[in-house]
Protein backbone atom coordinates (compact mmCIF):
# COMPACT_ATOMS: atom_id res chain seq x y z
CA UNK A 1 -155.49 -45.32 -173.68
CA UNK A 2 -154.08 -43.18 -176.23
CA UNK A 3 -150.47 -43.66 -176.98
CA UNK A 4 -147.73 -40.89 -177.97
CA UNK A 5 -145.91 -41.22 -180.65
CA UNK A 6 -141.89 -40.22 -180.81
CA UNK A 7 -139.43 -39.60 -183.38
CA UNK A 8 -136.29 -41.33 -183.17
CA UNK A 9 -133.25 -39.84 -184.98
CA UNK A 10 -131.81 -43.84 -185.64
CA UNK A 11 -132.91 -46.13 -188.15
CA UNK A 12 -135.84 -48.69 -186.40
CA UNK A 13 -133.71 -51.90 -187.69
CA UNK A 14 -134.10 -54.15 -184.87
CA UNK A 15 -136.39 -55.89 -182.93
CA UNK A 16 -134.90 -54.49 -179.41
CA UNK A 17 -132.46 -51.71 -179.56
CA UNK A 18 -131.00 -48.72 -177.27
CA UNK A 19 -131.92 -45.22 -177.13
CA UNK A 20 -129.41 -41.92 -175.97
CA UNK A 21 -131.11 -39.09 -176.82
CA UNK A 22 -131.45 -37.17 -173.78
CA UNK A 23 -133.98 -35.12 -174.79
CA UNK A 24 -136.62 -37.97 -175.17
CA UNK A 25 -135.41 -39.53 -171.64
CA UNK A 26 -135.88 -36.79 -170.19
CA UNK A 27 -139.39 -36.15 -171.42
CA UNK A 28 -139.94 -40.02 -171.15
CA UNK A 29 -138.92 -39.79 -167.29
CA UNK A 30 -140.01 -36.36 -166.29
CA UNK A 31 -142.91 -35.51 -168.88
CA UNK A 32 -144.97 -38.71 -169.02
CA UNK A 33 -143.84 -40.40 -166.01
CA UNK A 34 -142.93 -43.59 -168.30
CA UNK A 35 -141.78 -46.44 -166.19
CA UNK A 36 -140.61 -50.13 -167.63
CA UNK A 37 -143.20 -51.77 -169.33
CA UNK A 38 -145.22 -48.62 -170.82
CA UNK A 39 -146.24 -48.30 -174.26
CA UNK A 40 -144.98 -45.98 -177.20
CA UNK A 41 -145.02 -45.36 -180.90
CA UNK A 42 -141.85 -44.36 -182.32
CA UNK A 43 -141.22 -43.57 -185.59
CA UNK A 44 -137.87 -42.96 -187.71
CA UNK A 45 -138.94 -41.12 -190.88
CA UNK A 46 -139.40 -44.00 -192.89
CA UNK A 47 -143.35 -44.12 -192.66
CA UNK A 48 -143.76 -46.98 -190.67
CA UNK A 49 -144.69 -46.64 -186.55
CA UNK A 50 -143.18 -49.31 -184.31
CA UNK A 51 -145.25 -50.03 -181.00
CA UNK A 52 -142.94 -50.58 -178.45
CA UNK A 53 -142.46 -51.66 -175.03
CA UNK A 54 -139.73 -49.81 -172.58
CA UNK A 55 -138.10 -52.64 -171.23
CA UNK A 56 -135.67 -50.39 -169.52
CA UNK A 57 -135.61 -47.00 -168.67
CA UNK A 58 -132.42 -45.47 -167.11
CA UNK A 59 -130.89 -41.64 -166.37
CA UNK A 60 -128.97 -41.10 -169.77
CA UNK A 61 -130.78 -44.19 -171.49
CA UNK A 62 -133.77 -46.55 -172.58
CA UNK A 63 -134.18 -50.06 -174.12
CA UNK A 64 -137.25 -50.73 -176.00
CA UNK A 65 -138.34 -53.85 -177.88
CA UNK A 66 -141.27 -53.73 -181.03
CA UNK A 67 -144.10 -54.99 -180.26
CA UNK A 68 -146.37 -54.59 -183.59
CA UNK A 69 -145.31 -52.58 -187.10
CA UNK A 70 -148.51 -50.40 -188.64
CA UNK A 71 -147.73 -49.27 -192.23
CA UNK A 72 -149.11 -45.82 -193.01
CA UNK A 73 -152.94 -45.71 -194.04
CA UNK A 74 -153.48 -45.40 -197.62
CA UNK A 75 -154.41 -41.72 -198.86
CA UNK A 76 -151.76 -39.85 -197.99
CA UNK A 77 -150.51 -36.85 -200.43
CA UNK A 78 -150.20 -36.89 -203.91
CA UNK A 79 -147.57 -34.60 -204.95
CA UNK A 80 -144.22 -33.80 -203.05
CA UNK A 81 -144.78 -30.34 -202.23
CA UNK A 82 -142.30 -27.58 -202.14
CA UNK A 83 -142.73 -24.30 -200.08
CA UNK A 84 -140.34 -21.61 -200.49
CA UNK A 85 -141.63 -18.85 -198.52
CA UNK A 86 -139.97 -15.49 -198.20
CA UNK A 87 -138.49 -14.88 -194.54
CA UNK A 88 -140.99 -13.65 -192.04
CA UNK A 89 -141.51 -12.91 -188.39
CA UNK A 90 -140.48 -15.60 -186.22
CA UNK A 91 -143.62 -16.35 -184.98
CA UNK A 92 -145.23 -16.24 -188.69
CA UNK A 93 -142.90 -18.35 -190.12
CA UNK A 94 -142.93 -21.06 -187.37
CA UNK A 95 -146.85 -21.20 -187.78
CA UNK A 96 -146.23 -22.05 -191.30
CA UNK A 97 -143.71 -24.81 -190.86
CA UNK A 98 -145.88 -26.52 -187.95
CA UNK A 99 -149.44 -26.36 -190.34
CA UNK A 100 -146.94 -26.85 -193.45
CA UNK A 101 -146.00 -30.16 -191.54
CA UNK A 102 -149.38 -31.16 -190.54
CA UNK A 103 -150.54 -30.99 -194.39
CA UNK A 104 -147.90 -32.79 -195.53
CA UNK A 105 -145.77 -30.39 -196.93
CA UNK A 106 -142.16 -32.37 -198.03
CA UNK A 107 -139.54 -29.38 -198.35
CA UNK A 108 -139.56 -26.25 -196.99
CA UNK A 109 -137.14 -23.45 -197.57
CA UNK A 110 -136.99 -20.03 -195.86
CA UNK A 111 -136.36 -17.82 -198.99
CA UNK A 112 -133.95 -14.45 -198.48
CA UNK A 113 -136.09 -11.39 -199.94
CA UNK A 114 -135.29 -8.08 -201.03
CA UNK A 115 -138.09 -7.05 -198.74
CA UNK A 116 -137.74 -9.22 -196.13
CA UNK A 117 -137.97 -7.34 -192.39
CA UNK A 118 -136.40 -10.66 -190.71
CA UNK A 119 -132.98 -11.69 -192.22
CA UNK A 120 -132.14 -15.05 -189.56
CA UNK A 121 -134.20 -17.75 -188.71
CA UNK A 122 -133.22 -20.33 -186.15
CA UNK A 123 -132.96 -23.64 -187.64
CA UNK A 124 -132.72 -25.70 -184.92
CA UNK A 125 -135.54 -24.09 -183.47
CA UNK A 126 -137.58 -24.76 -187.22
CA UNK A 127 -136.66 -28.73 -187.02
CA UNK A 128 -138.24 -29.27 -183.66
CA UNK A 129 -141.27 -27.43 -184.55
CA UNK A 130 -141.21 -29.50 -187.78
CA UNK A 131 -140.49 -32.92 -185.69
CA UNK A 132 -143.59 -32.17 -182.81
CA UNK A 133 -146.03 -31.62 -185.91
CA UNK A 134 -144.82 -34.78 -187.60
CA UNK A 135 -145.40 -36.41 -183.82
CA UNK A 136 -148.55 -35.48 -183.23
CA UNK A 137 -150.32 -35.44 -186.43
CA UNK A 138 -149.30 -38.97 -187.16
CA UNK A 139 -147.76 -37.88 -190.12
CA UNK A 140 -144.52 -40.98 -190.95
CA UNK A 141 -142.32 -38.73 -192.07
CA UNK A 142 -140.56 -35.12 -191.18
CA UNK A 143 -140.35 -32.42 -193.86
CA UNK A 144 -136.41 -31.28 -194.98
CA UNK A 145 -136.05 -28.06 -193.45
CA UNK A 146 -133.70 -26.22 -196.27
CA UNK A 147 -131.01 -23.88 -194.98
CA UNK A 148 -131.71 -20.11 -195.80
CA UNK A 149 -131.17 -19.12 -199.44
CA UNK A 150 -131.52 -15.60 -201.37
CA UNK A 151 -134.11 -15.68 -204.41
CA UNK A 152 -131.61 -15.77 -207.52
CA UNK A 153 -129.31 -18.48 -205.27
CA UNK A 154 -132.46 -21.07 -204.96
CA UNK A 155 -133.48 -20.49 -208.83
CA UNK A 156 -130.17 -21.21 -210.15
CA UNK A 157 -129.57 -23.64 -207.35
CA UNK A 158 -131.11 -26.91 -209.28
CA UNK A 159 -132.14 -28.32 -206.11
CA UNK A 160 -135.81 -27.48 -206.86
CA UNK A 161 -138.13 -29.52 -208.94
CA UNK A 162 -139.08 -28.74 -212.43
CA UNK A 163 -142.47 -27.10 -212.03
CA UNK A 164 -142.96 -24.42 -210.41
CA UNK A 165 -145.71 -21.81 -209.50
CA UNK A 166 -145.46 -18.29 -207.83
CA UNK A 167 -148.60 -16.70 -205.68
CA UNK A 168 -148.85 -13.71 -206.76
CA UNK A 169 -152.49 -11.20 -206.87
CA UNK A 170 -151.85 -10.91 -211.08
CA UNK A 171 -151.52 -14.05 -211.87
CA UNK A 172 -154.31 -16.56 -213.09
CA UNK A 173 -156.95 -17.76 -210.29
CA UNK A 174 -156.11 -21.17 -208.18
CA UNK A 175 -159.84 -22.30 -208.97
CA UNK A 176 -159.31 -22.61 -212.65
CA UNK A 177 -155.94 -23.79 -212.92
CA UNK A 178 -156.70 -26.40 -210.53
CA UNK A 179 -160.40 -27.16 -212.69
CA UNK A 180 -158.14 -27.05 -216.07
CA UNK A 181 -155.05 -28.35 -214.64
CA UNK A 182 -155.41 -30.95 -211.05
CA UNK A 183 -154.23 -30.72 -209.35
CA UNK A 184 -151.45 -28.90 -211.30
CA UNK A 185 -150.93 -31.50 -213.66
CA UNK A 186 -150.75 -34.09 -211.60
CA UNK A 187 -147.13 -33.43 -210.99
CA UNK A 188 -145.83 -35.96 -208.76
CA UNK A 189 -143.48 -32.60 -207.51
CA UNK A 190 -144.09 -29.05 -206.89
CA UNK A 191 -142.22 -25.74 -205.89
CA UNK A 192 -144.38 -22.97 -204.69
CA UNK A 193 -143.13 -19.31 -204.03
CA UNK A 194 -144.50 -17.23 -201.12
CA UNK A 195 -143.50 -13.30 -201.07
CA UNK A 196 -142.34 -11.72 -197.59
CA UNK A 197 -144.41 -9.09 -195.50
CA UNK A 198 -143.50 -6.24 -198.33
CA UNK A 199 -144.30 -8.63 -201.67
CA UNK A 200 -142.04 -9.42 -204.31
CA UNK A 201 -139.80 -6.95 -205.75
CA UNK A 202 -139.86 -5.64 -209.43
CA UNK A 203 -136.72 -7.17 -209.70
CA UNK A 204 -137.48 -10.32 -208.07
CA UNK A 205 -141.13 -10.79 -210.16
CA UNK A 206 -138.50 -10.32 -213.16
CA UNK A 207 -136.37 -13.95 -212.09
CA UNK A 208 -139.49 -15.45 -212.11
CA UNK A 209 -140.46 -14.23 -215.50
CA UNK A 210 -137.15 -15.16 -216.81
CA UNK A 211 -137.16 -18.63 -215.62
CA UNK A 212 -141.14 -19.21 -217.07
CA UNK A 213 -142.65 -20.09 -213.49
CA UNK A 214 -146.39 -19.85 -213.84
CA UNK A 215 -148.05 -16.79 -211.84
CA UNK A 216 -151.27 -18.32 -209.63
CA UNK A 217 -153.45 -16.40 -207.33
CA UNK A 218 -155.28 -17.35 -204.38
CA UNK A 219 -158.21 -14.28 -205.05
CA UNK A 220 -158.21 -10.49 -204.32
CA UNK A 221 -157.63 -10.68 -200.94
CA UNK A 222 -154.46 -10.01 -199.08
CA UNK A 223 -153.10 -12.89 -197.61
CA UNK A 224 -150.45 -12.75 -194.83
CA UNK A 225 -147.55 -15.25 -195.91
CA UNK A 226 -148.45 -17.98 -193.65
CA UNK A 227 -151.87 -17.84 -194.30
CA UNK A 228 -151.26 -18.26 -197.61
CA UNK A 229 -148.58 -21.12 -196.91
CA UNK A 230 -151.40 -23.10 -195.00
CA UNK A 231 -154.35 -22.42 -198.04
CA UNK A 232 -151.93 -23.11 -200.46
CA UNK A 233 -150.79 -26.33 -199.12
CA UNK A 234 -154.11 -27.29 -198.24
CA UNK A 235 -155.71 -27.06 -201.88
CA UNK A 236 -152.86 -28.79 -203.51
CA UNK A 237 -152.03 -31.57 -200.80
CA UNK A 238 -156.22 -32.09 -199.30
């Protein structure tokens, strides 16, 4: 029988230990029809899934003990990946975060644009979306979900890492910078700019001259920003 895994917001330290978050006991109790003695992965962001056994399950409350420890499979990403994608519509943007998750995407920011329709995103609403990917796809860990910054804010910010590359239809083609160049160096970290609905503006495409970040296109096609979030993501990370 296939087990579901669970994120757990506490550090997986002991052996036997409590659990309070209502959510999960709810969806333990109500969802999955869990009773004392059933079987469930849980995992706390470090990488490593616990097998464990509910030993008691209660209204506002669970005990579970560890049964078994699996370290993650070999394989896994090479680079710590970077996606700073220009706000878009909420249903857009939340696609991108769930397949961004899924690939193995480490930071994402929602970028403030100049042409950005949408000017809010719901956060909250971003790290449970983030957390279910992580859940299902087996993935150890859960991406950081950045607050919302504007453009000229996240380049002078310092937060990001040193390279960086912007998708943009003028700049040189993915295929040959990653034949010349894999995958990008072999940069251990990488920031990668997505535009909005409307593009970048003249005055935005001129912060990214003036900080040097490398101009990389995906082809001549059009791509809507969470298309190109996923194909972007999935050439540098698979």
């Amino acid at each position: 029988m296939r087990l579901h895994r669970f994120y757990v917001k506490i550090p997986i330290t002991l052996e036997r230990f409590d659990i309070s978050d209502r959510d999960l006991i709810h969806q333990w109790r109500t969802v999955f029809r869990y009773n004392v003695g059933s079987q469930v992965i849980l995992f706390d962001g470090g990488g490593t899934d616990h097998l464990c056994m509910i030993t008691s399950l209660r209204n506002l409350g669970a005990t579970v003990e560890v049964i078994e420890k699996k370290n993650p499979p070999a394989g896994g990403p090479k680079i710590n990946l970077w996606l700073c994608v220009g706000i878009i519509k909420k249903d857009n943007f939340e696609l991108a975060v769930e397949k961004a998750t899924e690939l193995g995407v480490s930071h994402i920011i929602p970028v403030l644009c100049e042409r950005s329709e949408k000017k809010n995103i719901n956060m909250e609403r971003l790290e449970k979306i983030a957390i279910e990917s992580s859940e299902q796809s087996g993935r150890g860990d859960i991406p950081v979900i950045h607050a919302i910054l504007e453009l000229p804010e996240l380049l002078e910010s310092g937060i990001l890492p040193k390279n960086k590359i912007l998708l943009n239809l003028e700049g040189d083609y993915i295929g040959d910078v990653l034949k010349n160049d894999p995958p990008v160096g072999g940069r251990k970290d990488l920031a990668v700019f997505i535009g909005p609905e409307g593009g970048w503006s003249e005055r935005e495409l001129q912060k990214f001259t003036e900080h040097k970040i490398q101009n990389v296109s995906l082809g001549s096609q059009i791509l809507r920003a969470e298309t190109a979030s996923i194909a972007i993501a999935s050439l540098l990370l698979l």
